[in-house]
N, C-alpha and C. Protein backbone atom coordinates (compact mmCIF):
# COMPACT_ATOMS: atom_id res chain seq x y z
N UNK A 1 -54.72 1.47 -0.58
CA UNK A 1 -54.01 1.16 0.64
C UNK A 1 -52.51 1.01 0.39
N UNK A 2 -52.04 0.30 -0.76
CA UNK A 2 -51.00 0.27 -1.41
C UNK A 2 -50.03 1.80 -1.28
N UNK A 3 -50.73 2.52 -1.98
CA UNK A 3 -50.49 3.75 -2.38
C UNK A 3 -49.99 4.56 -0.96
N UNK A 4 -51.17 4.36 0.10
CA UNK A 4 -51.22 5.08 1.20
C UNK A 4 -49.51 4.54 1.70
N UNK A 5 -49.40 3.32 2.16
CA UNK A 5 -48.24 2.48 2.76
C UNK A 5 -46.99 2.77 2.10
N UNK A 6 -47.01 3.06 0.86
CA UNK A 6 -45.76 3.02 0.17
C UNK A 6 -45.13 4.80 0.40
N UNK A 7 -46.34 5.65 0.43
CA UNK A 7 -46.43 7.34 0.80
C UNK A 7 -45.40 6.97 2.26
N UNK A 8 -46.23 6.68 2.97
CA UNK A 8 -45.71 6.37 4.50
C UNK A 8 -44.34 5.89 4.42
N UNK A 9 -43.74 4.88 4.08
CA UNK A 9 -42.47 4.21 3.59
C UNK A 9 -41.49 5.32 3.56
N UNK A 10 -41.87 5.96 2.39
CA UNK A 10 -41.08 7.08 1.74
C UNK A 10 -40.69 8.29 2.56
N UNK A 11 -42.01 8.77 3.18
CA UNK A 11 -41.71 9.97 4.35
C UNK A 11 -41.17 9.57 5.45
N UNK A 12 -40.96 8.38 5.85
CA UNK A 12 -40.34 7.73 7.20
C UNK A 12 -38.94 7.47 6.76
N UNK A 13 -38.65 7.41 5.13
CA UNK A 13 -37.23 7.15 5.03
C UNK A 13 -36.50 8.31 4.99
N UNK A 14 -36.98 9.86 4.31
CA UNK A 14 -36.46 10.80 3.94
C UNK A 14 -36.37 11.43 5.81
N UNK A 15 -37.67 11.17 6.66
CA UNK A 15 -37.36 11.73 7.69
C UNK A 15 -36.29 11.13 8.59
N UNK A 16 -36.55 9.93 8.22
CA UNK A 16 -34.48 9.52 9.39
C UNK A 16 -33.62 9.70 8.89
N UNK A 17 -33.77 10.02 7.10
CA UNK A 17 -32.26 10.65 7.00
C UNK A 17 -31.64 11.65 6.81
N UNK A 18 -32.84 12.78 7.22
CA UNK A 18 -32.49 13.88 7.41
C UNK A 18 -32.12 14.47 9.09
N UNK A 19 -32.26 13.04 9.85
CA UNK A 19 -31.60 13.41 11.28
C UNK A 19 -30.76 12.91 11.25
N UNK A 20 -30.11 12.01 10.72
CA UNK A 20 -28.65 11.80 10.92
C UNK A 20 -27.88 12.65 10.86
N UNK A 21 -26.48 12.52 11.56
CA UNK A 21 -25.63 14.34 11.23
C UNK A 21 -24.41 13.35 10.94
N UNK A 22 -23.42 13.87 10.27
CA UNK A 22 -22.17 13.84 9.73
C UNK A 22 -21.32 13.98 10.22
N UNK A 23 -20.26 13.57 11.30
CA UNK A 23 -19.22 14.35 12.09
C UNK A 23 -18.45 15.01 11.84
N UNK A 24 -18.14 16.48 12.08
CA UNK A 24 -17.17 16.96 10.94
C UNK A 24 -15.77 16.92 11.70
N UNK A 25 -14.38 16.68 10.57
CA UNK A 25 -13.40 16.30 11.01
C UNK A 25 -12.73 17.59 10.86
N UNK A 26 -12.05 18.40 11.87
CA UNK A 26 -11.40 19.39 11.94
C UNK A 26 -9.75 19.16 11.89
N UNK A 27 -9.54 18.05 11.75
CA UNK A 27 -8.05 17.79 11.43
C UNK A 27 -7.09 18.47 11.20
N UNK A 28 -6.21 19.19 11.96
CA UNK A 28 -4.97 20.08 11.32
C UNK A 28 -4.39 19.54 10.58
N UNK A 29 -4.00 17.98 10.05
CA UNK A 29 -3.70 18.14 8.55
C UNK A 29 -4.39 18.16 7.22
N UNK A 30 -5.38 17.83 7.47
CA UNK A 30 -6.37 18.33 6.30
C UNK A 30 -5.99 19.28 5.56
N UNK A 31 -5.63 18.90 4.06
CA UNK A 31 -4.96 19.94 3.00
C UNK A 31 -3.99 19.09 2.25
N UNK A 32 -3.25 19.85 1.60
CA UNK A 32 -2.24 19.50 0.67
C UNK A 32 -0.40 19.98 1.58
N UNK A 33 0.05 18.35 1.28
CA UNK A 33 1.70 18.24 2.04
C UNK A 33 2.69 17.98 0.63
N UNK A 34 3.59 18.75 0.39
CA UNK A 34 4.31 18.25 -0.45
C UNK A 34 5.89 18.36 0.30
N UNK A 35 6.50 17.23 -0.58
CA UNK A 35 8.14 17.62 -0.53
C UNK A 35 8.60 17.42 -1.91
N UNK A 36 9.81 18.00 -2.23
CA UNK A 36 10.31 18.68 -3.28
C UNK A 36 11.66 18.24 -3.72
N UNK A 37 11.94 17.36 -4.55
CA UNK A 37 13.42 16.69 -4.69
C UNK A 37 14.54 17.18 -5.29
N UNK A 38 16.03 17.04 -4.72
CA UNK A 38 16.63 17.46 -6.19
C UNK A 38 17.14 16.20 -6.65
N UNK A 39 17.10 15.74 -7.61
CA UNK A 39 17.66 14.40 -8.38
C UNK A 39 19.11 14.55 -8.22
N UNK A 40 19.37 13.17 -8.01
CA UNK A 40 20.73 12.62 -7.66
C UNK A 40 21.28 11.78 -8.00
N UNK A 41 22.16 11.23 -8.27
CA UNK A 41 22.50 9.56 -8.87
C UNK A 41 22.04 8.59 -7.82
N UNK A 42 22.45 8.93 -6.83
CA UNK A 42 22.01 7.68 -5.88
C UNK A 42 20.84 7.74 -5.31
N UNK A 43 20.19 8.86 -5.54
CA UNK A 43 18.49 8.78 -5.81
C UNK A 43 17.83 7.75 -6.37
N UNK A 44 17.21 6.22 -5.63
CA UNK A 44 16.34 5.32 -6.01
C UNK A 44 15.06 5.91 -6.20
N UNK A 45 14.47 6.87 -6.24
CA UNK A 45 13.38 7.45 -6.89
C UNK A 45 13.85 8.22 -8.63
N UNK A 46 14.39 7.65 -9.13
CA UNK A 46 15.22 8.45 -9.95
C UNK A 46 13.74 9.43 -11.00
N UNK A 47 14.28 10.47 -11.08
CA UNK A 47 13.22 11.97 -11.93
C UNK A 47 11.90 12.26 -11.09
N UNK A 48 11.86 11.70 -10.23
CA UNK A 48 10.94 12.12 -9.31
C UNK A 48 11.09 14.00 -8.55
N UNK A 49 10.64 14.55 -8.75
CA UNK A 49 11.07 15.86 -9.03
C UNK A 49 9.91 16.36 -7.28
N UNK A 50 8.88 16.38 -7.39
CA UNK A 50 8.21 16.23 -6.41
C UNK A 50 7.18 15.07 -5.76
N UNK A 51 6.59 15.67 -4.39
CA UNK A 51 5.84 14.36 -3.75
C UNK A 51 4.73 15.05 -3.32
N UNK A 52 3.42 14.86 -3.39
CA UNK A 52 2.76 15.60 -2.80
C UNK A 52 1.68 14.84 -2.09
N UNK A 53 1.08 14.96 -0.56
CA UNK A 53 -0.03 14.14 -0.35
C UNK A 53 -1.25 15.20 -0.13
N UNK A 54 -2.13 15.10 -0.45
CA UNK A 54 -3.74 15.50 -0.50
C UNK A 54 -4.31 14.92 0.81
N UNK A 55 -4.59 15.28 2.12
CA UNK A 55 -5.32 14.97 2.98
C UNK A 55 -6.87 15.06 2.83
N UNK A 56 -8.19 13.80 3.11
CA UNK A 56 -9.19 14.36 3.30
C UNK A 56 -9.70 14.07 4.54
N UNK A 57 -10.51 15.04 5.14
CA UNK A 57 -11.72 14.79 6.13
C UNK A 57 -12.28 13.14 6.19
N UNK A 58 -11.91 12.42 5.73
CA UNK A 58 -12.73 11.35 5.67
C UNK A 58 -12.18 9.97 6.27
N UNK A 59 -10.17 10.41 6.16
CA UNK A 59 -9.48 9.49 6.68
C UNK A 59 -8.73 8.84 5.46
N UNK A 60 -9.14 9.49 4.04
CA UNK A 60 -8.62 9.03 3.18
C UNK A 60 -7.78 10.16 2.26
N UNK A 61 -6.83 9.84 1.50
CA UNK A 61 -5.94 10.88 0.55
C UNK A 61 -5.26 10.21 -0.48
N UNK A 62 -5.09 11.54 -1.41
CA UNK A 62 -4.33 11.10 -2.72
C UNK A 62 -3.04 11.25 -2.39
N UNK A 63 -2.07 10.27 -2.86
CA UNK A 63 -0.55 10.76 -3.17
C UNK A 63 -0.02 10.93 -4.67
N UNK A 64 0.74 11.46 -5.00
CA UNK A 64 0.79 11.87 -5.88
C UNK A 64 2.58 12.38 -6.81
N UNK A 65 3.17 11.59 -7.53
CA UNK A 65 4.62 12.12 -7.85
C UNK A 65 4.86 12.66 -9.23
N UNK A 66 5.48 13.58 -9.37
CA UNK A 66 6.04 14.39 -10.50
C UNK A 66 7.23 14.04 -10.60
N UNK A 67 7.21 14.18 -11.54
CA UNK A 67 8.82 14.56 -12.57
C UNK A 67 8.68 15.33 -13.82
N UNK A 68 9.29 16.37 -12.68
CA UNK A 68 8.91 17.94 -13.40
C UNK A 68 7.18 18.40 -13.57
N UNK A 69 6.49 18.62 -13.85
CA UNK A 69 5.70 18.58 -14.47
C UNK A 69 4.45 18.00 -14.96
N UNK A 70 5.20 16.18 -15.02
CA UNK A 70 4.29 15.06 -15.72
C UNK A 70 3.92 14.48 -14.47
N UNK A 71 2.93 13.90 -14.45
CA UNK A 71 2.22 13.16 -13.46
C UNK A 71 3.22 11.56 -13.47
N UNK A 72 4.25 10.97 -12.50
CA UNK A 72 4.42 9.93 -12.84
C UNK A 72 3.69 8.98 -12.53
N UNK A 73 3.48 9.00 -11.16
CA UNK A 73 2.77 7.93 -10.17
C UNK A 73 1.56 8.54 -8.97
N UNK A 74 0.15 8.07 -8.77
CA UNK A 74 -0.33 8.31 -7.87
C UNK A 74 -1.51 7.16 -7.05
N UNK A 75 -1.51 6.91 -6.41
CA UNK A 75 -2.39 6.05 -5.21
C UNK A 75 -2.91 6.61 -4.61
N UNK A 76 -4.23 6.03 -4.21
CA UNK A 76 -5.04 6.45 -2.69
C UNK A 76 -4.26 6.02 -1.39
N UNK A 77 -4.68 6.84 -0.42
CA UNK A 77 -3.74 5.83 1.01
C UNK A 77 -4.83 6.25 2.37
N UNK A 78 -4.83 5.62 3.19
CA UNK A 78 -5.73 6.14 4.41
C UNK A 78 -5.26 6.66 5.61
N UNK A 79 -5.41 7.35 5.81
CA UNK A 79 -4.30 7.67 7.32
C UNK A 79 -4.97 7.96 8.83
N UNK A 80 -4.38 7.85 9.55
CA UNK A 80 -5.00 7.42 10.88
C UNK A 80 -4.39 8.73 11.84
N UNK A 81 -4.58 9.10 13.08
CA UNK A 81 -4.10 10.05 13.89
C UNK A 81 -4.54 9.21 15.95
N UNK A 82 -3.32 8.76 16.13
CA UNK A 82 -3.52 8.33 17.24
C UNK A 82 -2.58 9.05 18.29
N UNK A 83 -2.85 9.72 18.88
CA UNK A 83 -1.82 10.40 20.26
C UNK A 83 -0.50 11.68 19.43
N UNK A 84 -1.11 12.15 18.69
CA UNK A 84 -0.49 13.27 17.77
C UNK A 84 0.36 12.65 16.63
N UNK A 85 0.26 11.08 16.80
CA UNK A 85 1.06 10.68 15.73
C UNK A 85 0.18 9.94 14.30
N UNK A 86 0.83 10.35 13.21
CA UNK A 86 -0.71 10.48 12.04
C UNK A 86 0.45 8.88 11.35
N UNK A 87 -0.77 8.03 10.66
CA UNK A 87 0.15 6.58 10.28
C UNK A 87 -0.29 6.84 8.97
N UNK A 88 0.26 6.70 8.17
CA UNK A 88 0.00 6.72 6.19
C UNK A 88 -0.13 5.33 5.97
N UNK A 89 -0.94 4.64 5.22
CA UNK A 89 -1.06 3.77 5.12
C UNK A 89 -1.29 3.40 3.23
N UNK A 90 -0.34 3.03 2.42
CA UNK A 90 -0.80 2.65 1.02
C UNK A 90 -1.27 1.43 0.77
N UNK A 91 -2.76 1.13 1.05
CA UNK A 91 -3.36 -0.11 0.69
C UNK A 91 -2.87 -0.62 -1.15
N UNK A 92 -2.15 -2.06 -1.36
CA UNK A 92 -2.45 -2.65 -2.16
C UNK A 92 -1.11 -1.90 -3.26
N UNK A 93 0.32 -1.71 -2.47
CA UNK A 93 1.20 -0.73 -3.26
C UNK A 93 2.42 -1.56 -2.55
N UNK A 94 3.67 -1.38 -2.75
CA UNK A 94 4.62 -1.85 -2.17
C UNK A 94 5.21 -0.48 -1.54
N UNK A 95 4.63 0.18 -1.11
CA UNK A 95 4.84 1.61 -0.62
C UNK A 95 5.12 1.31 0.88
N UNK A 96 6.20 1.55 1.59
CA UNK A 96 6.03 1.87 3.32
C UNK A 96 5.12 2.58 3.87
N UNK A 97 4.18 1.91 5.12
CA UNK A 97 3.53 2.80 5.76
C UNK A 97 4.44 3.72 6.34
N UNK A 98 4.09 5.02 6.47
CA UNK A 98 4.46 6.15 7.42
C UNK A 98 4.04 6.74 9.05
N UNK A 99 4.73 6.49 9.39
CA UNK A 99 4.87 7.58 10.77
C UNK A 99 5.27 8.47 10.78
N UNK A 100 4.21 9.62 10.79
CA UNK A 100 4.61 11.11 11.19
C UNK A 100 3.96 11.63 12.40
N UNK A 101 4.68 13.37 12.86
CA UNK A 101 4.21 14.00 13.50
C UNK A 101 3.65 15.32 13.42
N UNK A 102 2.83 16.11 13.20
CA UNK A 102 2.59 17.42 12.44
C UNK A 102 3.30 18.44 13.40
N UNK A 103 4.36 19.51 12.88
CA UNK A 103 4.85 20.51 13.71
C UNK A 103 4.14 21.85 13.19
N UNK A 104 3.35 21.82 13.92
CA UNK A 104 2.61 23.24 13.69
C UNK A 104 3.59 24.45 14.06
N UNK A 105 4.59 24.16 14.92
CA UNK A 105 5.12 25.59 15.42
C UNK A 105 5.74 25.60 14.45
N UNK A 106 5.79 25.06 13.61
CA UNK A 106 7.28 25.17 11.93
C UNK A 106 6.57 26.51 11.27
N UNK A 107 7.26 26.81 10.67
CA UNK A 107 6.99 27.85 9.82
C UNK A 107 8.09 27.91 8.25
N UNK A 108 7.67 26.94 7.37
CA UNK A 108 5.66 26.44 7.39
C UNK A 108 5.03 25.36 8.00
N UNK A 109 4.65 24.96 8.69
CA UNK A 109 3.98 23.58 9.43
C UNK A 109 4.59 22.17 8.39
N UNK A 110 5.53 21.43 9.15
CA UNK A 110 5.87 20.21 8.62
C UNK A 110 5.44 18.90 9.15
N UNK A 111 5.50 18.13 8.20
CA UNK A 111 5.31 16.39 8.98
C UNK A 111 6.89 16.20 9.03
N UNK A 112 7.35 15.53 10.16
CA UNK A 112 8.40 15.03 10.70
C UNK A 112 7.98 13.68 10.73
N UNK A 113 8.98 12.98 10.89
CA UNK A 113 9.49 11.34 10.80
C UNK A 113 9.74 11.06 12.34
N UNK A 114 9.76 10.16 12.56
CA UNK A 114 10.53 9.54 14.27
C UNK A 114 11.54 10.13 14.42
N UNK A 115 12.41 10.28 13.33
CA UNK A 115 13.91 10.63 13.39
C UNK A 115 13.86 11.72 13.38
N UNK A 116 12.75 12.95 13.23
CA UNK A 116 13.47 14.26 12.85
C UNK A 116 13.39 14.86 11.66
N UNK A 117 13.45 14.06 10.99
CA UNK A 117 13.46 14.31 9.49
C UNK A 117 11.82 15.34 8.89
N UNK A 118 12.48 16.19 7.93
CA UNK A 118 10.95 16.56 7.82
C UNK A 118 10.61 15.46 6.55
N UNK A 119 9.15 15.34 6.26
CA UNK A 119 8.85 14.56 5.94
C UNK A 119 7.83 14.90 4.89
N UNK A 120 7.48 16.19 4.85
CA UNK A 120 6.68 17.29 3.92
C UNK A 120 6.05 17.98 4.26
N UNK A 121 5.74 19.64 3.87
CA UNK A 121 6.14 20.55 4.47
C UNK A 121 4.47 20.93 3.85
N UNK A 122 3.78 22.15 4.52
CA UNK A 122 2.09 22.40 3.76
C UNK A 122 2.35 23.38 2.68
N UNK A 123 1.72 22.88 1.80
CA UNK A 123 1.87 24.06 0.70
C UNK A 123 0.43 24.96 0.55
């Protein structure tokens, strides 16, 4: 009886979780955003050479900084999309959250700032 109940258990668990569905996130920024520095003296990022963020489907992404070459610095961050405007968020970093806007008509498609500014461009 054991045997029978525990059978039952098992096929009742595999069958609800094979009806659950996954929502899939079609996100136009989903992908890889970089921007690209030239070093400066009054550059407070000093050898930071590039910036790149990794978007995923999930609401979460890597960021990621070079100098030149070498990996200097990278964090997870989560980002949000409310009324075309996407919020960056670096949990647990002294990093500024971000406000952007995605300009698809750019060519190449950029994130812009409030101000205008581009803010990183799709690679």
């Amino acid at each position: 009886m054991k045997k029978m109940l525990s059978f039952l258990a098992i096929v009742s668990i595999i069958a609800v979780s094979n009806c659950t569905d996954i929502p899939e996130n079609n996100d136009p920024i989903l992908g890889t955003w970089v921007r690209n520095r030239t070093p400066s003296v009054e550059d407070k990022s000093e050898g930071i050479t590039k910036e790149e963020w990794i978007f995923n489907d999930v609401y979460l992404g890597r960021y990621q900084s070079y100098s030149g070459s070498n990996l200097v610095f990278y964090t997870d961050f989560k980002w949000s999309e409310e009324n075309g405007r996407y919020t960056i968020v670096y949990s647990g970093t002294n990093i500024e959250t971000v406000n952007v806007s995605l300009e698809e008509a750019n060519s190449p498609e950029t994130l812009d700032l409030q101000n205008g500014d581009v803010f990183a461009t799709r690679e």
